[in-house]
Protein backbone atom coordinates (compact mmCIF):
# COMPACT_ATOMS: atom_id res chain seq x y z
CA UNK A 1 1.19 -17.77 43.81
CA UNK A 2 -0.14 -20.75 42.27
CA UNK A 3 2.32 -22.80 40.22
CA UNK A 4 2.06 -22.48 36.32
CA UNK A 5 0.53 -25.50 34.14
CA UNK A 6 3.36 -26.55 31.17
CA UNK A 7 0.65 -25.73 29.10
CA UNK A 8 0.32 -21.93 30.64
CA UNK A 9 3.76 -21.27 29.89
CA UNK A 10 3.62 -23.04 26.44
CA UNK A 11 1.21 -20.54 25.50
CA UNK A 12 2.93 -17.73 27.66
CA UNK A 13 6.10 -18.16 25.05
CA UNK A 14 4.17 -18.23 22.13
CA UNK A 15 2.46 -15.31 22.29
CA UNK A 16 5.63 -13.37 21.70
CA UNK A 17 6.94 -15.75 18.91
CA UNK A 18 3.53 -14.62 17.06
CA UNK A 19 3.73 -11.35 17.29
CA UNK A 20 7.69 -11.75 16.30
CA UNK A 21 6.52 -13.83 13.07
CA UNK A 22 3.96 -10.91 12.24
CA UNK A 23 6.42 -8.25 12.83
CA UNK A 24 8.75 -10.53 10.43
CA UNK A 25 6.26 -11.10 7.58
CA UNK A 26 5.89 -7.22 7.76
CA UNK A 27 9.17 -6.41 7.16
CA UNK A 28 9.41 -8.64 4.90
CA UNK A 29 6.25 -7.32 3.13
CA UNK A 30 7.73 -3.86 3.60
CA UNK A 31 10.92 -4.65 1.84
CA UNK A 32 9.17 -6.65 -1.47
CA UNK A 33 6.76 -3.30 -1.58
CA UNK A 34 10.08 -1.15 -1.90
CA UNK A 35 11.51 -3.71 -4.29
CA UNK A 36 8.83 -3.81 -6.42
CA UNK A 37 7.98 -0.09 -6.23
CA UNK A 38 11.85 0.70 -7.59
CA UNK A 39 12.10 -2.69 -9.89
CA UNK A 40 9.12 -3.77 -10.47
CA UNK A 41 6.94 -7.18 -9.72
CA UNK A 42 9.36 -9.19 -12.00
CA UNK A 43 12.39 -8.23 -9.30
CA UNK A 44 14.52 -11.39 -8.15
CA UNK A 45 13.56 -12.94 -5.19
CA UNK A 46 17.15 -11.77 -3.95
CA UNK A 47 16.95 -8.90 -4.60
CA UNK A 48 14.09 -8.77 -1.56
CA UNK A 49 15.61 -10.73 0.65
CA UNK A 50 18.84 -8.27 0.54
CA UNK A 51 16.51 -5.41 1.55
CA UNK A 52 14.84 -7.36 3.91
CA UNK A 53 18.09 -8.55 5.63
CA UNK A 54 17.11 -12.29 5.03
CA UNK A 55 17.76 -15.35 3.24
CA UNK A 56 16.07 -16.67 0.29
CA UNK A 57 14.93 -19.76 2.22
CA UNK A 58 12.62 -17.46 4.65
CA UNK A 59 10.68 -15.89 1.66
CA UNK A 60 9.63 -18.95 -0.17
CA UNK A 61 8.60 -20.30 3.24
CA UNK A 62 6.23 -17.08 3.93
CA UNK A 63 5.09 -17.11 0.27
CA UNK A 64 5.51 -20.36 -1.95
CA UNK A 65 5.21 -18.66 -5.14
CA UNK A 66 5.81 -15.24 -6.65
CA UNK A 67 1.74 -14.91 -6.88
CA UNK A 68 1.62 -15.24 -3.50
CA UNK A 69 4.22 -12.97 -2.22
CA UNK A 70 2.74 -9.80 -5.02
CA UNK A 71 -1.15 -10.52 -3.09
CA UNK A 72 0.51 -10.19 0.05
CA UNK A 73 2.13 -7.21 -0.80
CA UNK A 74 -0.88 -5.75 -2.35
CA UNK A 75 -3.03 -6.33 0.67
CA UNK A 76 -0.32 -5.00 2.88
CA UNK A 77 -0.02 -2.20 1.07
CA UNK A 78 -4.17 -1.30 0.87
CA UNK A 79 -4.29 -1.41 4.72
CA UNK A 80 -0.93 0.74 4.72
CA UNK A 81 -2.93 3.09 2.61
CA UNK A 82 -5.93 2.45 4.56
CA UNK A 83 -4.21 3.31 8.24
CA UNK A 84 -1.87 5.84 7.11
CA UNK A 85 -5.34 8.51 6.12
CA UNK A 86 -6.75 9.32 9.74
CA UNK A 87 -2.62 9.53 11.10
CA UNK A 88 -1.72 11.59 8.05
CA UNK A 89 -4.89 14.07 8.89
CA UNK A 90 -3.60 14.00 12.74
CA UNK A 91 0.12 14.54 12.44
CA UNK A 92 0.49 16.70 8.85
CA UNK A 93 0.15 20.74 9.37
CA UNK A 94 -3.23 20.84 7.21
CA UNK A 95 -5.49 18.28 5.74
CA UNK A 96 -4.38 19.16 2.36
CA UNK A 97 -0.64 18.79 3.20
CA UNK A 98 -2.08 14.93 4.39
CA UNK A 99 -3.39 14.79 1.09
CA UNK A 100 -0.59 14.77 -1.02
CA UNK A 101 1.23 12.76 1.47
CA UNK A 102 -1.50 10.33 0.96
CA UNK A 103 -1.48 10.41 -2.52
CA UNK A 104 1.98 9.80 -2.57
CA UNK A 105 1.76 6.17 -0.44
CA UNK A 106 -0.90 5.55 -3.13
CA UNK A 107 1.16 5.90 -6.24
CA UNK A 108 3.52 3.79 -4.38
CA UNK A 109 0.64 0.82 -4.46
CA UNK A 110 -0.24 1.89 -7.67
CA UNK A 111 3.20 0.81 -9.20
CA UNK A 112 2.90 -2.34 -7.31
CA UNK A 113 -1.22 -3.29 -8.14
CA UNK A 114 -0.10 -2.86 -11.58
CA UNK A 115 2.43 -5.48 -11.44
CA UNK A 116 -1.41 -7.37 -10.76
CA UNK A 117 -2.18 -8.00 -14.18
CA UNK A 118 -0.09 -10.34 -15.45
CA UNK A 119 -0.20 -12.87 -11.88
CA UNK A 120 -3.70 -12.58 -11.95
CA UNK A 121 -4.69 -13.15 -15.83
CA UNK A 122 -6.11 -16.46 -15.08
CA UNK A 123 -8.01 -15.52 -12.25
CA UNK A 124 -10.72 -12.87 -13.10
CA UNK A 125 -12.21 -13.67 -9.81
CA UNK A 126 -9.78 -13.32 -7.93
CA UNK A 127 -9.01 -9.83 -9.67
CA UNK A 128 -12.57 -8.86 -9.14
CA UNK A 129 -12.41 -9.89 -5.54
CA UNK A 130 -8.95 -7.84 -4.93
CA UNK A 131 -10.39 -4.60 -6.72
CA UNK A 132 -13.18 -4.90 -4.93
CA UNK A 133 -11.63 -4.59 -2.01
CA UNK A 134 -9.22 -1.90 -2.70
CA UNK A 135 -11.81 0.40 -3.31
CA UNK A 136 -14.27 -0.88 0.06
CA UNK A 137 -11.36 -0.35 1.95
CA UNK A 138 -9.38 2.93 0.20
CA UNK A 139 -12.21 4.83 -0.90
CA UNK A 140 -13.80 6.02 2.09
CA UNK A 141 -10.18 7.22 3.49
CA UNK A 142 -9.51 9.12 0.27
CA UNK A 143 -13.12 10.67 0.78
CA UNK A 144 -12.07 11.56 4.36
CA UNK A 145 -9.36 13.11 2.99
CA UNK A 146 -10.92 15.33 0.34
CA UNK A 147 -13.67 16.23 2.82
CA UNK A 148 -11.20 17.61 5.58
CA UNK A 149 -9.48 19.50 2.98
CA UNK A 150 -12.69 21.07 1.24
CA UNK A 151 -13.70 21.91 4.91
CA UNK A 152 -10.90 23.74 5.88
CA UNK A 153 -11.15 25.41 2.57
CA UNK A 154 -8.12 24.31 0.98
CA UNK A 155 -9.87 22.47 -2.21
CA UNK A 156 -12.41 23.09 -3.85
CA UNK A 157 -15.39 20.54 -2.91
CA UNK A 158 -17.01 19.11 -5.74
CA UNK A 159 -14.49 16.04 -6.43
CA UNK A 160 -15.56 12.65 -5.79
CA UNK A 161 -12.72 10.26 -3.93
CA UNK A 162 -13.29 7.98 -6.89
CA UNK A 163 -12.62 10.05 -9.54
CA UNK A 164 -9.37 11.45 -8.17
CA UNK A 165 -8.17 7.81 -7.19
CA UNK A 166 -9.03 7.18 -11.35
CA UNK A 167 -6.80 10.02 -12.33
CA UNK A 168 -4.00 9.52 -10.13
CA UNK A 169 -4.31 5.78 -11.57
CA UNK A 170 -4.72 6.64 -14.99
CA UNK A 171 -2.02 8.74 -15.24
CA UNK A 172 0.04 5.73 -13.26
CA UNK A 173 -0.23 3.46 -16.22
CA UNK A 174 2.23 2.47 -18.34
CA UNK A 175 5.07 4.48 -16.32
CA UNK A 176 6.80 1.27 -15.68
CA UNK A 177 7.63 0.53 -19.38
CA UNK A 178 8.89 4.32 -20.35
CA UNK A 179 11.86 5.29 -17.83
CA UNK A 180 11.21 8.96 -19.56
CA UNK A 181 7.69 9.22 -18.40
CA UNK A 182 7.39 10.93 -15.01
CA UNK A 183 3.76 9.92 -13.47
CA UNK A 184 4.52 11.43 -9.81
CA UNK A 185 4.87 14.55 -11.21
CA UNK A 186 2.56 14.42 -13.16
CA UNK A 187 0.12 13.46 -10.10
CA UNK A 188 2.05 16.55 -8.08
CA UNK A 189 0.53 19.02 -10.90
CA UNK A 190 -3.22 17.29 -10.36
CA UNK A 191 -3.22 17.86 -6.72
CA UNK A 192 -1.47 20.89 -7.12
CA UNK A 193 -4.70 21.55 -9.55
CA UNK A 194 -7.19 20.85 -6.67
CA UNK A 195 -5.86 23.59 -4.81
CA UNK A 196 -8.63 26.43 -4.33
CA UNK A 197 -7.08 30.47 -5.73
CA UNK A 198 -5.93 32.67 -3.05
């Protein structure tokens, strides 16, 4: 066995230390989504780092600024959404039982994209840009979704992914102001409405 170059093992130990900094920032990501799902987008930066088991000092040196730690929660949160279709359809007992399972990590980003607004007012761009990539990225799972469950005759099969994601979002809004305004279950009784008679 040849002996290894400093520089071998330099990059030998790093490797781990990446992945360990990814898995980090993910937990960390994880805990500001929960945050911001229960509190809102306005939640104190300690309050995060208590449910991410971490000091303040390691958030602001992930994400400098509140704006930057809400994008990086959205985008975590779209590929969450985006992943989580094809396991949900593998692992849930019927593709409309990975539906509303679905829908449910959606609302979830919902609460948190709407938080959006206000960080992003000066940035119409960069608002387009996000949206845009919501839907490129969410869309096609949601229609994956609907089209496993219409197949298996579950739903009935003339609803577009877009127009459900626009009524689960629509009825989304404004929950965060009115602590008496239940949108989940209100979204429970529109999937509950896609459901096909007996």
């Amino acid at each position: 066995m040849e002996p290894r170059s400093g520089h071998d093992v330099a990059q030998r130990s790093a490797r781990p230390k990446r992945a360990d900094a990814r898995r980090n920032e993910e937990a960390l990501l994880d805990a500001a989504a929960a945050v911001f799902v229960r509190s809102g987008v306005e939640a104190p930066v300690r309050d995060i780092a208590a449910e991410a088991g971490v000091g303040m000092g390691t958030i602001y040196r992930h994400f400098p600024t509140r704006a930057d730690l809400i994008l990086a929660v959205y985008r975590h949160q779209v590929e969450a959404c985006a992943e989580a279709g094809p396991a949900l359809l593998a692992s849930s007992a019927t593709p409309y039982a990975a539906l509303g399972r679905w829908i449910d990590l959606f609302v979830d980003f919902l609460v948190t994209k709407h938080g959006l607004a206000a960080v992003l007012q000066s940035d119409n761009a960069g608002a387009d840009s996000l949206h845009a990539y919501f839907l490129d990225r969410l869309v096609p799972v949601c229609a994956q979704l609907l089209d496993a469950a219409a197949a298996s005759g579950e739903i009935r099969a003339d609803l577009r992914a877009v127009e459900l994601m626009r009524g689960v979002g629509n009825l989304c809004i404004g929950a965060e102001h009115d602590p008496s305004y239940d949108a989940r279950r209100l979204v429970d009784l529109l999937i509950a409405g896609l459901r096909r008679p007996l």
